[in-house]
Structure formats: C-alpha cells, structure tokens
C-alpha atoms as a PDB file:
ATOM      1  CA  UNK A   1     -63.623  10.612 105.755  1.00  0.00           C
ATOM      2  CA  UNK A   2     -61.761  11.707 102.770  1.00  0.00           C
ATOM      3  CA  UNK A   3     -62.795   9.403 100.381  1.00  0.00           C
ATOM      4  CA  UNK A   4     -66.197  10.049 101.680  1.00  0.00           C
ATOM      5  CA  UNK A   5     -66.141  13.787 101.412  1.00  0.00           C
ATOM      6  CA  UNK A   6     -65.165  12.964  97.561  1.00  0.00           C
ATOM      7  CA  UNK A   7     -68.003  10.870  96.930  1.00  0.00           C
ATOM      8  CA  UNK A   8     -70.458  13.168  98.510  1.00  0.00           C
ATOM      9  CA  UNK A   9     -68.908  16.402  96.218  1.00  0.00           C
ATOM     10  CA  UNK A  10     -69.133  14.033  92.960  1.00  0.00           C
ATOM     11  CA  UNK A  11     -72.719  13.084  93.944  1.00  0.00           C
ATOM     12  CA  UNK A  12     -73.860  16.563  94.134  1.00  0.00           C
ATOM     13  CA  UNK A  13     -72.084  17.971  91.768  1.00  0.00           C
ATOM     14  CA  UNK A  14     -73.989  14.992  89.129  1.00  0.00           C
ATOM     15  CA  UNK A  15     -77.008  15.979  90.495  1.00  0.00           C
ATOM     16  CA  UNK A  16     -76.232  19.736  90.217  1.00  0.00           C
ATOM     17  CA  UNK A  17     -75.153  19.543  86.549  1.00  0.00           C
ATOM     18  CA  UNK A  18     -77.707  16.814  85.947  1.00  0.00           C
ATOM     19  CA  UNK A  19     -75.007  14.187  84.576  1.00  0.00           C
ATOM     20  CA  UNK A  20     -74.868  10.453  85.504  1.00  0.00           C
ATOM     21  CA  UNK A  21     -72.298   8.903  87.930  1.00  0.00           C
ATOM     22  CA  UNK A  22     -70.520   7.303  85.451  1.00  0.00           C
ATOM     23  CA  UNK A  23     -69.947  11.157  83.445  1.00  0.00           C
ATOM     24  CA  UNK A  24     -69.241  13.082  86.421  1.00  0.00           C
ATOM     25  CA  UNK A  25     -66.220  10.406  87.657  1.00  0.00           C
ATOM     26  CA  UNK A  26     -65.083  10.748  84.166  1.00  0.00           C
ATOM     27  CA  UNK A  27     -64.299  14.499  84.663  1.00  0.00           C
ATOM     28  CA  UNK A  28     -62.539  13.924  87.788  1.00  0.00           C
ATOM     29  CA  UNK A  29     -60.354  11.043  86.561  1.00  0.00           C
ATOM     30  CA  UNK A  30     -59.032  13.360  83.502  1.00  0.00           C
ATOM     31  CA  UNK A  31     -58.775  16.437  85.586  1.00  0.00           C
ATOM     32  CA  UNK A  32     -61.082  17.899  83.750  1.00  0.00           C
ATOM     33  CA  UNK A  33     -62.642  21.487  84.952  1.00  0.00           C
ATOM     34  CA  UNK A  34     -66.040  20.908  85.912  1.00  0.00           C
ATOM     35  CA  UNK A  35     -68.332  23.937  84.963  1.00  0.00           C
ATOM     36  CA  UNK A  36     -72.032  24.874  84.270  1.00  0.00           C
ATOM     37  CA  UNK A  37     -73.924  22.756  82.062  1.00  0.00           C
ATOM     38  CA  UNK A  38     -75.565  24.469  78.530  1.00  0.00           C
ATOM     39  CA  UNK A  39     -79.125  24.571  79.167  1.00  0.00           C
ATOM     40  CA  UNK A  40     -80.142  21.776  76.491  1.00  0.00           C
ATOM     41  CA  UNK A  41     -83.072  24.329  74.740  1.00  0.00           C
ATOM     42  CA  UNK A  42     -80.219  26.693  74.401  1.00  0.00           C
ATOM     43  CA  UNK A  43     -77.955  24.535  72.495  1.00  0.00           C
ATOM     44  CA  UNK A  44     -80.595  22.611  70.210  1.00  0.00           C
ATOM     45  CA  UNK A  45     -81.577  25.968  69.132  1.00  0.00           C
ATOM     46  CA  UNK A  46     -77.885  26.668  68.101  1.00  0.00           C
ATOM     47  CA  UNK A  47     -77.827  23.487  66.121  1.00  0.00           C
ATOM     48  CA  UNK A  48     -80.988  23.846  64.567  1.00  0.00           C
ATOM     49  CA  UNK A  49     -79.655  27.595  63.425  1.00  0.00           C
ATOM     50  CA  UNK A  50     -76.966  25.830  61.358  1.00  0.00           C
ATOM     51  CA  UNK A  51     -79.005  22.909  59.975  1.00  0.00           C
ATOM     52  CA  UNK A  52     -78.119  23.584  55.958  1.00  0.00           C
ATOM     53  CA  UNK A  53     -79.768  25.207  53.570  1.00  0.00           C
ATOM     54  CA  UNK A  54     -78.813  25.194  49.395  1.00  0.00           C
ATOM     55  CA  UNK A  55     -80.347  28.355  47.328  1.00  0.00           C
ATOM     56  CA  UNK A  56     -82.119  27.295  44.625  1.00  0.00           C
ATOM     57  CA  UNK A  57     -80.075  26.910  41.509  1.00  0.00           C
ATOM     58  CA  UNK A  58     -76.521  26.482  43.783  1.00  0.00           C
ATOM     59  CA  UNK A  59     -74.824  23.053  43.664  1.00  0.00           C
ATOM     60  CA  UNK A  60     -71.848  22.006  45.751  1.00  0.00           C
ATOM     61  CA  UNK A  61     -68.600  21.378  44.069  1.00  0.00           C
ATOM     62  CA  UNK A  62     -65.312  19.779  45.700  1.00  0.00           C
ATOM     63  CA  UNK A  63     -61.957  21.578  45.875  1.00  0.00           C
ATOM     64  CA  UNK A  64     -58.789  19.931  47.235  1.00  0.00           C
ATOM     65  CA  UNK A  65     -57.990  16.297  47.698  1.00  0.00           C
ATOM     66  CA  UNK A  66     -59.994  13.476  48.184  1.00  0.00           C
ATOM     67  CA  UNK A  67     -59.195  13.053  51.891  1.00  0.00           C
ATOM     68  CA  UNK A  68     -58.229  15.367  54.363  1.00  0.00           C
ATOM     69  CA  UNK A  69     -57.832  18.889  53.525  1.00  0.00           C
ATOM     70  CA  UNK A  70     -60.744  18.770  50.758  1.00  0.00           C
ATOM     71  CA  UNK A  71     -63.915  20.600  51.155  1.00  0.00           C
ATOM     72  CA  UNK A  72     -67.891  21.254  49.862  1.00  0.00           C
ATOM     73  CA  UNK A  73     -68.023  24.902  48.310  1.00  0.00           C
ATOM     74  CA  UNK A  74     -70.928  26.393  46.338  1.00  0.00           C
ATOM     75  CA  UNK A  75     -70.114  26.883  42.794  1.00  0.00           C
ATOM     76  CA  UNK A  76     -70.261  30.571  42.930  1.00  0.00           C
ATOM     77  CA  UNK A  77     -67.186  31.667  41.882  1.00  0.00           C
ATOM     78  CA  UNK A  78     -67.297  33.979  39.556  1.00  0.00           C
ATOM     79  CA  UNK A  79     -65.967  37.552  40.410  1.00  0.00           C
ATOM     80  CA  UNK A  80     -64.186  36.187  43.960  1.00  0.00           C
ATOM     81  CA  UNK A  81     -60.758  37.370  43.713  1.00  0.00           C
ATOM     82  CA  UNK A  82     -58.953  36.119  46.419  1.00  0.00           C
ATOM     83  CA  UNK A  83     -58.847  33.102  48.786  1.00  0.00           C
ATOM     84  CA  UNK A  84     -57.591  33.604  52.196  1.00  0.00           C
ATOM     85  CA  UNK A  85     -56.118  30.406  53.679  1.00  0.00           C
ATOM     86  CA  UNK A  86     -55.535  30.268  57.764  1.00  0.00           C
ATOM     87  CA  UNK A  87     -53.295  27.408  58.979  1.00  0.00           C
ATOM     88  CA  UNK A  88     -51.003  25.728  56.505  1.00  0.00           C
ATOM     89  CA  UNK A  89     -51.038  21.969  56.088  1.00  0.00           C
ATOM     90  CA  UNK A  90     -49.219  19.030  54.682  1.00  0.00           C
ATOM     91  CA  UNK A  91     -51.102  19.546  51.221  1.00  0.00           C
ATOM     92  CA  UNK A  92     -52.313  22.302  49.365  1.00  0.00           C
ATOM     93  CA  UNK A  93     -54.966  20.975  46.837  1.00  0.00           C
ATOM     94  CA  UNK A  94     -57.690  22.840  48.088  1.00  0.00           C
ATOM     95  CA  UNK A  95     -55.227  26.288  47.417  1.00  0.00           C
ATOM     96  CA  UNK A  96     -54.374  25.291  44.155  1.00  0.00           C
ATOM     97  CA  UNK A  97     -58.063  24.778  42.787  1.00  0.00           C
ATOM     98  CA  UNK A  98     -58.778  28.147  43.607  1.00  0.00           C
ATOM     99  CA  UNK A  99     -55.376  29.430  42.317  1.00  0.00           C
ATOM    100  CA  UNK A 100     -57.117  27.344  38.762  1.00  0.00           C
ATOM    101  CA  UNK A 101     -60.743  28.684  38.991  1.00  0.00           C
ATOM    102  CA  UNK A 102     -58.888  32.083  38.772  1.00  0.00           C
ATOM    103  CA  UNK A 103     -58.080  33.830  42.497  1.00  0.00           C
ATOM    104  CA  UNK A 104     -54.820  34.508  44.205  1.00  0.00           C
ATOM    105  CA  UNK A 105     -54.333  32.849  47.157  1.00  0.00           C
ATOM    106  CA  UNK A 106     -52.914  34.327  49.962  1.00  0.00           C
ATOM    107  CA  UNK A 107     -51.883  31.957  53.532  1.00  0.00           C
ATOM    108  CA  UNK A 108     -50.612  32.554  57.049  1.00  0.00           C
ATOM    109  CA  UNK A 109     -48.621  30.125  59.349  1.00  0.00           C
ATOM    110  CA  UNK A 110     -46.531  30.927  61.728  1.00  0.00           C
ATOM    111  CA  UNK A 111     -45.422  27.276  62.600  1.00  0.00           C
ATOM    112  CA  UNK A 112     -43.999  26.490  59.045  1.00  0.00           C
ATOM    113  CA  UNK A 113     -41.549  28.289  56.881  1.00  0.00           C
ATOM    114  CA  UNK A 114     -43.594  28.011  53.716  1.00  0.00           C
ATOM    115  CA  UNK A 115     -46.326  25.893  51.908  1.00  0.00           C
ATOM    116  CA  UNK A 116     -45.491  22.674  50.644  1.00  0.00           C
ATOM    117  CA  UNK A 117     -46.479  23.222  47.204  1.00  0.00           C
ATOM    118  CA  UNK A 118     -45.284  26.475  45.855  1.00  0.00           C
ATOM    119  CA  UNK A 119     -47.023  28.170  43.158  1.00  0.00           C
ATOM    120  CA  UNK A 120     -46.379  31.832  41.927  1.00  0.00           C
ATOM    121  CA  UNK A 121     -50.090  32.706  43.003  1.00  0.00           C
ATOM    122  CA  UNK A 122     -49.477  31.621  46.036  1.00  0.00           C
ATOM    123  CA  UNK A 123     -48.592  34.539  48.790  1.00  0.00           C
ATOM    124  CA  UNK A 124     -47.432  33.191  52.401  1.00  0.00           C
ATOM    125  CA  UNK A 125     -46.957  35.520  55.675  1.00  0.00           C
ATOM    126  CA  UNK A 126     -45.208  33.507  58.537  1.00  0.00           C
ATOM    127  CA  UNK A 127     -47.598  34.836  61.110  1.00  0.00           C
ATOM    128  CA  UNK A 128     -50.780  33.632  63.083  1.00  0.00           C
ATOM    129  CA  UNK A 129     -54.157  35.391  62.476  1.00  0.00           C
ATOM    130  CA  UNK A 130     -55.078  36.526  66.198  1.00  0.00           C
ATOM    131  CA  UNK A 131     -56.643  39.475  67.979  1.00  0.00           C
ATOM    132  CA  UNK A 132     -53.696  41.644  68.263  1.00  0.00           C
ATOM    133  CA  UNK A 133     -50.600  42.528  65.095  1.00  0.00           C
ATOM    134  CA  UNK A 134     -47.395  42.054  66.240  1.00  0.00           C
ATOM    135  CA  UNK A 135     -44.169  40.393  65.104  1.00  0.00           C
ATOM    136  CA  UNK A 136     -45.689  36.966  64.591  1.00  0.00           C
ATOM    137  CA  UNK A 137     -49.456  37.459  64.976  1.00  0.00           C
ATOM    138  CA  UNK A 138     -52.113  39.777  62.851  1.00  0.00           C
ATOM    139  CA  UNK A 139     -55.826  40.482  62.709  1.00  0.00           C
ATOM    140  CA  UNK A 140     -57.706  39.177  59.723  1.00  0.00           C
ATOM    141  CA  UNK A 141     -58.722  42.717  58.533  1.00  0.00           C
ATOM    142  CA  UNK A 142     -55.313  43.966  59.188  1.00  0.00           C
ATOM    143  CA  UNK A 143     -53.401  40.829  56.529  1.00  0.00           C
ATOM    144  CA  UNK A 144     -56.659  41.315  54.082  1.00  0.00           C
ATOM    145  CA  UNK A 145     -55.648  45.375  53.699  1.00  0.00           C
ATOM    146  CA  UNK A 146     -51.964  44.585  53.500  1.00  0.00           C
ATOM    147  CA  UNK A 147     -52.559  41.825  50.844  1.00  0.00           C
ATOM    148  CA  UNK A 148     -55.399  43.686  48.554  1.00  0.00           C
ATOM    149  CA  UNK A 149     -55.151  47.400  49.792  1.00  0.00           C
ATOM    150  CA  UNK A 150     -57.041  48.813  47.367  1.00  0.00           C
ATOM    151  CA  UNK A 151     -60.029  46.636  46.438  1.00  0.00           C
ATOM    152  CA  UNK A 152     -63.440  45.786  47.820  1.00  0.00           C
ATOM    153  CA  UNK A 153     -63.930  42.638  45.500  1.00  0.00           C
ATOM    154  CA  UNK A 154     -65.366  39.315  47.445  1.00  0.00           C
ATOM    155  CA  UNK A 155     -63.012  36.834  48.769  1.00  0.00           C
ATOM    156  CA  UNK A 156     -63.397  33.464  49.993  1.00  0.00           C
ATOM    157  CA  UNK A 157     -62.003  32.384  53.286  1.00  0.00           C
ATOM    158  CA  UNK A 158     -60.738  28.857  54.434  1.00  0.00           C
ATOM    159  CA  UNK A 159     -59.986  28.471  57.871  1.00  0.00           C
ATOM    160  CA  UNK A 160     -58.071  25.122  59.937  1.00  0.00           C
ATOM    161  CA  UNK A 161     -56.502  26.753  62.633  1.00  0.00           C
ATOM    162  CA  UNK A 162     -57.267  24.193  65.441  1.00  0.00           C
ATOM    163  CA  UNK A 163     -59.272  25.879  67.951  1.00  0.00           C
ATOM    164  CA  UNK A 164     -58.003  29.434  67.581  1.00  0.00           C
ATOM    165  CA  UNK A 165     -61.193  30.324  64.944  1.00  0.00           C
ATOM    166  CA  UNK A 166     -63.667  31.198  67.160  1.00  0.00           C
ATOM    167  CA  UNK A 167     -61.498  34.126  68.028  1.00  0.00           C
ATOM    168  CA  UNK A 168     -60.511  35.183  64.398  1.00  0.00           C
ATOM    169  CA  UNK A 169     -64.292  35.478  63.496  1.00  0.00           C
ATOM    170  CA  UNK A 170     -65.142  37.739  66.640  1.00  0.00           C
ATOM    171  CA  UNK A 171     -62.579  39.815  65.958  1.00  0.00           C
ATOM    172  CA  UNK A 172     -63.439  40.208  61.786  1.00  0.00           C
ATOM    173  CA  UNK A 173     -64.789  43.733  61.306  1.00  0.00           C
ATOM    174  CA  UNK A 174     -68.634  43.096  60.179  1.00  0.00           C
ATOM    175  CA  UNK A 175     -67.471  45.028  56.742  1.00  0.00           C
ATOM    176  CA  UNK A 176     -64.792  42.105  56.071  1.00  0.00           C
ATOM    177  CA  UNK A 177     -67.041  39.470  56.780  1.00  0.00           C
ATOM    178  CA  UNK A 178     -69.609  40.505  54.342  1.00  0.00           C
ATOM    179  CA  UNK A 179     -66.527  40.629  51.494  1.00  0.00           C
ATOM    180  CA  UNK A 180     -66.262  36.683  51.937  1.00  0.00           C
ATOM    181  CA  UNK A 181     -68.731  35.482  50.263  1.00  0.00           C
ATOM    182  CA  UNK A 182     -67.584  31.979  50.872  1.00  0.00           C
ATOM    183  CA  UNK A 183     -66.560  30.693  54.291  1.00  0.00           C
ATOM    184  CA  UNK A 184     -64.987  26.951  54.826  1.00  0.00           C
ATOM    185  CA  UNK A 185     -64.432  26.636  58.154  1.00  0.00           C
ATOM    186  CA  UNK A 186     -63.575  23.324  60.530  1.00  0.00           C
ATOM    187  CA  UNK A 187     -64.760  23.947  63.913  1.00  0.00           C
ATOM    188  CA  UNK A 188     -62.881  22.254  67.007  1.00  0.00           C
ATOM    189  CA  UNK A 189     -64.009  21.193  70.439  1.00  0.00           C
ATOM    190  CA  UNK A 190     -67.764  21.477  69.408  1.00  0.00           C
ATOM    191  CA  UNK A 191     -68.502  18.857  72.036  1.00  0.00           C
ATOM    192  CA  UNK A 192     -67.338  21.367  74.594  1.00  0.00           C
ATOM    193  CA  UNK A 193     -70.548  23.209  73.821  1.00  0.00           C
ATOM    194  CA  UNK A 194     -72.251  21.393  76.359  1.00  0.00           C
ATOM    195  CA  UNK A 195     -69.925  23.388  78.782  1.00  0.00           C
ATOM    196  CA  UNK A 196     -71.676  27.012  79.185  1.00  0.00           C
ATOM    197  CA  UNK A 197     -68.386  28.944  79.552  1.00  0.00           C
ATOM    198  CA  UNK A 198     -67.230  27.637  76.120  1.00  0.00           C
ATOM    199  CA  UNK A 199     -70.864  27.694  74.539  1.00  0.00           C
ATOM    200  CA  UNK A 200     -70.725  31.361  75.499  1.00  0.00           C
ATOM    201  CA  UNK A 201     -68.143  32.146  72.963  1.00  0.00           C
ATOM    202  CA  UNK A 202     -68.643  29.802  70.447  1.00  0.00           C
ATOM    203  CA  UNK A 203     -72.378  30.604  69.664  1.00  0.00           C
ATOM    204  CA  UNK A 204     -71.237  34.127  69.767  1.00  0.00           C
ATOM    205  CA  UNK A 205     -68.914  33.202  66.575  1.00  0.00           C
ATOM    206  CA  UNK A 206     -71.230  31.187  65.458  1.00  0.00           C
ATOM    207  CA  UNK A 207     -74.396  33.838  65.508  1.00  0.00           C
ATOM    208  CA  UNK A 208     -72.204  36.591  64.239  1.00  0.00           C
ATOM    209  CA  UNK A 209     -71.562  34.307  60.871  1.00  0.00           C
ATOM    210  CA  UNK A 210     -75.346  33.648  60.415  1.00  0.00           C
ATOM    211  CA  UNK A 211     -76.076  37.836  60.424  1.00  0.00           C
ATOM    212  CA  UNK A 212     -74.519  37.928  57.068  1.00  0.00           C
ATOM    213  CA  UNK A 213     -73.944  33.682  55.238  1.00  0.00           C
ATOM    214  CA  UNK A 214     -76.095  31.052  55.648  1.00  0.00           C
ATOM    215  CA  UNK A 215     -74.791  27.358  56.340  1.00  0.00           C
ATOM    216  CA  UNK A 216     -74.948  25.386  53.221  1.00  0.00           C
ATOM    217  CA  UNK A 217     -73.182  21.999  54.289  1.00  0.00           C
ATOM    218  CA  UNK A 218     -71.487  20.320  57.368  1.00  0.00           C
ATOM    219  CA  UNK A 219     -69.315  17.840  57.447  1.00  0.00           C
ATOM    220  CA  UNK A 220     -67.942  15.951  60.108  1.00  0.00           C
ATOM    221  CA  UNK A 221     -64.265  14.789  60.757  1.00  0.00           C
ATOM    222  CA  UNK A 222     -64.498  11.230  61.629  1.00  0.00           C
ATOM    223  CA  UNK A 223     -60.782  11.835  63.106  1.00  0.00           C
ATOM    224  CA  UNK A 224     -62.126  12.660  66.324  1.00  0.00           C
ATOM    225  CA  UNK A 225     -65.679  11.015  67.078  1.00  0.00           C
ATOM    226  CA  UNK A 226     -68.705  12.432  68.574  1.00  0.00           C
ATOM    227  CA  UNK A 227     -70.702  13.208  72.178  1.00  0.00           C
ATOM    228  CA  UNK A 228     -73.505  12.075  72.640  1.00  0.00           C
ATOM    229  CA  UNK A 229     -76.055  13.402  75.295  1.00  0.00           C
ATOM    230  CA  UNK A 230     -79.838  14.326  75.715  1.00  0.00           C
ATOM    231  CA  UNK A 231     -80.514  12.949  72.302  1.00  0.00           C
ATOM    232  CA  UNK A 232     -78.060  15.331  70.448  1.00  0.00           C
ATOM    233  CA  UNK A 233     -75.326  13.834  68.784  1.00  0.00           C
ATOM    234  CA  UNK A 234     -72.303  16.187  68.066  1.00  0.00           C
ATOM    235  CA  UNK A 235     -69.323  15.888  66.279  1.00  0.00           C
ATOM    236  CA  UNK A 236     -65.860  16.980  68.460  1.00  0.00           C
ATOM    237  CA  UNK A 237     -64.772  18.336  64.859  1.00  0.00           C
ATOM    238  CA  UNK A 238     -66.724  19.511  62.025  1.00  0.00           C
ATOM    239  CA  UNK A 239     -66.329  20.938  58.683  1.00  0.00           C
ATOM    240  CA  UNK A 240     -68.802  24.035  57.892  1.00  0.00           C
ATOM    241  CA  UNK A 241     -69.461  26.047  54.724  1.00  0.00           C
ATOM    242  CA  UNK A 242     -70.867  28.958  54.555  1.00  0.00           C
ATOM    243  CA  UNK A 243     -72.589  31.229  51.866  1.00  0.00           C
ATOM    244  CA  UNK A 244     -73.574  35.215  51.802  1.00  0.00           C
ATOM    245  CA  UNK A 245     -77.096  35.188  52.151  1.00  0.00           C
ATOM    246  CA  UNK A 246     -77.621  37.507  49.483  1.00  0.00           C
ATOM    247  CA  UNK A 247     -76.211  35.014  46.972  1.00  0.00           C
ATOM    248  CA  UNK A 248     -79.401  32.469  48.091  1.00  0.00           C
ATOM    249  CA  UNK A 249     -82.046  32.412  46.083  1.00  0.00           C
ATOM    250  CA  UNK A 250     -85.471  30.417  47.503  1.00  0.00           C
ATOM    251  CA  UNK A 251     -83.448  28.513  50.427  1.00  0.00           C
ATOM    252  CA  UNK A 252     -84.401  25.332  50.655  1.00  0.00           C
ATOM    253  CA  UNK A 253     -83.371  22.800  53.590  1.00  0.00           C
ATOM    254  CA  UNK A 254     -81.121  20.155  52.757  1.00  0.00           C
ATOM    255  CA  UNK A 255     -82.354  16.848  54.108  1.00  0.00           C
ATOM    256  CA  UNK A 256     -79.566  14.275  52.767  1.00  0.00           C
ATOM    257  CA  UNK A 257     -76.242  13.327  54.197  1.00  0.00           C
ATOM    258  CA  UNK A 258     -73.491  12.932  53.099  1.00  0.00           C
ATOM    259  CA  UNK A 259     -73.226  14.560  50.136  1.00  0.00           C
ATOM    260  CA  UNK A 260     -72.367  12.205  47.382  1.00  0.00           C
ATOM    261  CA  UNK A 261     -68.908  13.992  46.813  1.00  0.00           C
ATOM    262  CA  UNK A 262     -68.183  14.320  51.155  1.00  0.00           C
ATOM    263  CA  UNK A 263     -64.848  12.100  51.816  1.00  0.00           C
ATOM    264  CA  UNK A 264     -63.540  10.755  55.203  1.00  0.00           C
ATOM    265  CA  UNK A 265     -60.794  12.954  56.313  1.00  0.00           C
ATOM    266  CA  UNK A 266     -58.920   9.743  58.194  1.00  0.00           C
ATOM    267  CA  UNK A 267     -58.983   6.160  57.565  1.00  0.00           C
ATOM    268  CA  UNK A 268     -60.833   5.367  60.892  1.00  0.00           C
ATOM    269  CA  UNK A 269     -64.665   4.432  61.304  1.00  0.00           C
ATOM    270  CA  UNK A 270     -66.800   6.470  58.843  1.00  0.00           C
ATOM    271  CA  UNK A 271     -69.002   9.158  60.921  1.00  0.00           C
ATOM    272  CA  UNK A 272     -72.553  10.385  59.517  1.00  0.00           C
ATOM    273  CA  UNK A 273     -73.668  14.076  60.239  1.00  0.00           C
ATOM    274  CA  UNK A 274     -75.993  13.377  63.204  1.00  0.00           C
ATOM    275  CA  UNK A 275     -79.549  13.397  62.490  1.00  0.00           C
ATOM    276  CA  UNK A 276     -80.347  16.406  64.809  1.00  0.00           C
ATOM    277  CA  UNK A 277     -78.158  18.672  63.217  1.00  0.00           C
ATOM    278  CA  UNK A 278     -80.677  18.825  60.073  1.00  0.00           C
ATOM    279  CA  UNK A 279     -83.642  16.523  60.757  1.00  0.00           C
ATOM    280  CA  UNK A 280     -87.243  18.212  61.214  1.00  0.00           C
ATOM    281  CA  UNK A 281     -87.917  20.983  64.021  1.00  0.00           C
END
C-alpha cells in the first residue's frame, strides 16, 4: 500500500507541475523540495528582458585572465574611479587591469585572509557583503561610504559570490546602483528559475538591474552545464555584464555568440549561450 500511495503522490504531483515521470522521480531520489512550477510565459519574458544589447559606438574589451576569473566589459572607462570586487578568488587578473586602466580597487572576503596578489591599490575588508553590518558582514552601500566617503564618481562593480548576489543587489540603495556604471556579475542556480519560489526573487534582482543598465553580454560557465525544458535552454551558471543605460547610444541587439574574445572558464565540454536567450522574439 505504501509503495502504492508513493506512486500515486509522484503521479499527481507530475501531472500537477506538468513534468514527466522520469523529472518528477528525479526530485524525489535527490530529496529535492518539490514546489510550484514558473509559468513558462513568465520566465521567457525574463530571458528575453536580458537578451544583449551593445550601444552604438561601445566595443567589448577583456579584463583578467584567459580562463576563469576573466570577463567581457564595455570599454567605457574613462572617469570610473573605483572597482568594487565581491568574493575573492585564487587569481586577481581581472583586479589588477582595473588597478592599470587607472581605479582603485577595493575587495571583501570574509573566507580568506587577503588577496593572493597584493598590490598597493588594492584595499581588502575581511567581511561578507550581506543585508545586515556586523562584525563579519556589511551592506554594499554601507563598505562603498566607508571606502570613498566623500565622492559621487561612478564605480564599477564585479560580483562572484556564489549564490549570495541576488541578495546584495536587492538590498543596493537605487542611488548606489546608478553610481556603477559597470556591473559584471556571475549568476548561480539560474536553472532553479523554473522553481517559482526562487524565480520570485531572482527576477526581482534581476528587474531592479534593468531600471537603471542594460545587459550588454552573457556568458555562460561551462563548469556547471545547462537545463533544458519547454524549449528554453538555461545555463545553471552564467556570467552577465551590465551597462548604465544612459551610457547607450542607438542600442542595437547583439545576435552573435560567443564573442570572439569569451574563454571557457573550466577545461570541460565547451557550452554556447543558448539560442533563446538572444534569438528573435
């Protein structure tokens, strides 16, 4: 009767959520917590708000190493005086071509004692960026007024914090997320946008960015792989760079991927930008 009972809950449940069989005895056999399903229009329009789009005149340029921990940024640098790096990693190239093209660069960890590299424009707080400041956590706006107190100049923000950034940018005051005008940001658990809980939040973050910057490339981690349901393809980690609107001129849609400077972060299978995420409407 038991085993029957089971059955009968994962049959309705697949029906319910509108999954196969097959998907549904996955979720049991990993424990998984089986919620509400994204209503597909919902989450197609989400993608389709962050297909990329280049200003005319703007190229992309690469900062940082040639594998993992090197990113797409417009070159629009001119006049940004600081970068602000959450979560400290093994290298530090993409720090130390900003720390050449002229900013100071200021990081936060609080799971390492220090940046590998050190540099004397380099500025490190042992803390997490969170919701709350306390002895090892702060809020963004909070470590941006203790580390430039008295200007309003632009910034650029770069952002690998494994899961935690979805919080970081809905707790950013609207007034410090118009300073960056650059935003390089690597998005985790994006497949767990299918899950309606989890989409709740993350298109929240994901909306507030688009009020103010505009997404100008994506790149997908092939460390990870992809889900792939319903004809959308999406990446369980992604790269995203952003741009303040009001640096676009005539926005164009990009319609080419990769981008002839985009690198594999790991040495496993390479992994295209899915099609839907900036093929036509």
């Amino acid at each position: 009767m038991r085993k029957f009972l089971k059955r009968l809950v994962k049959r309705r449940l697949a029906e319910r959520m509108d999954i196969s069989d097959s998907e549904i005895g996955i979720l049991f056999s990993r424990n998984s917590c089986v919620t509400e399903l994204t209503d597909e229009g919902k989450l197609t329009s989400l993608i389709q708000s962050l297909s990329p789009t280049m200003g005319e005149g703007k190229e992309l340029i690469r900062f940082g190493p040639e594998g993992d921990g090197g990113y797409l940024i417009p070159d629009d640098l001119k006049g940004i005086e600081g970068c602000f790096s959450l979560g400290v990693g093994k290298v530090s190239g993409f720090e130390r071509d900003c720390v050449d093209a002229g900013m100071e660069v200021f990081l936060a960890d609080n799971s390492v004692e220090k940046p590998v590299d050190a540099n004397n424009n380099f500025h490190f707080t042992k803390k997490h960026v969170a919701v709350t400041t306390s002895d090892d956590y702060m809020t963004i706006d909070d470590w941006v007024s203790m580390c430039l107190p008295n200007t309003k100049s632009d910034l650029l923000l770069q952002i690998d914090i494994e899961g935690a950034e979805y919080e970081v940018f809905l707790n950013m005051s609207n007034s410090l997320t118009s300073r960056f005008r650059i935003i390089v940001a690597e998005f985790h658990g994006l497949e767990v946008l299918w899950s309606q809980p989890f989409f709740d939040i993350a298109s929240r973050a994901f909306d507030k960015l688009l009020q103010t910057h505009s997404c100008v490339h994506i790149h997908p981690n092939n460390c990870c792989g992809s889900v792939q349901r319903k004809g959308l393809e999406i990446p369980r980690v992604a790269e995203f760079t952003f741009l303040r609107s009001d640096r676009m001129t005539r926005p164009t849609r990009v319609d080419s991927f990769p981008h002839p400077l985009d690198r594999d972060n790991t040495a496993n299978l390479h992994m295209a930008l899915p099609r839907c995420w900036y093929g036509p409407r």
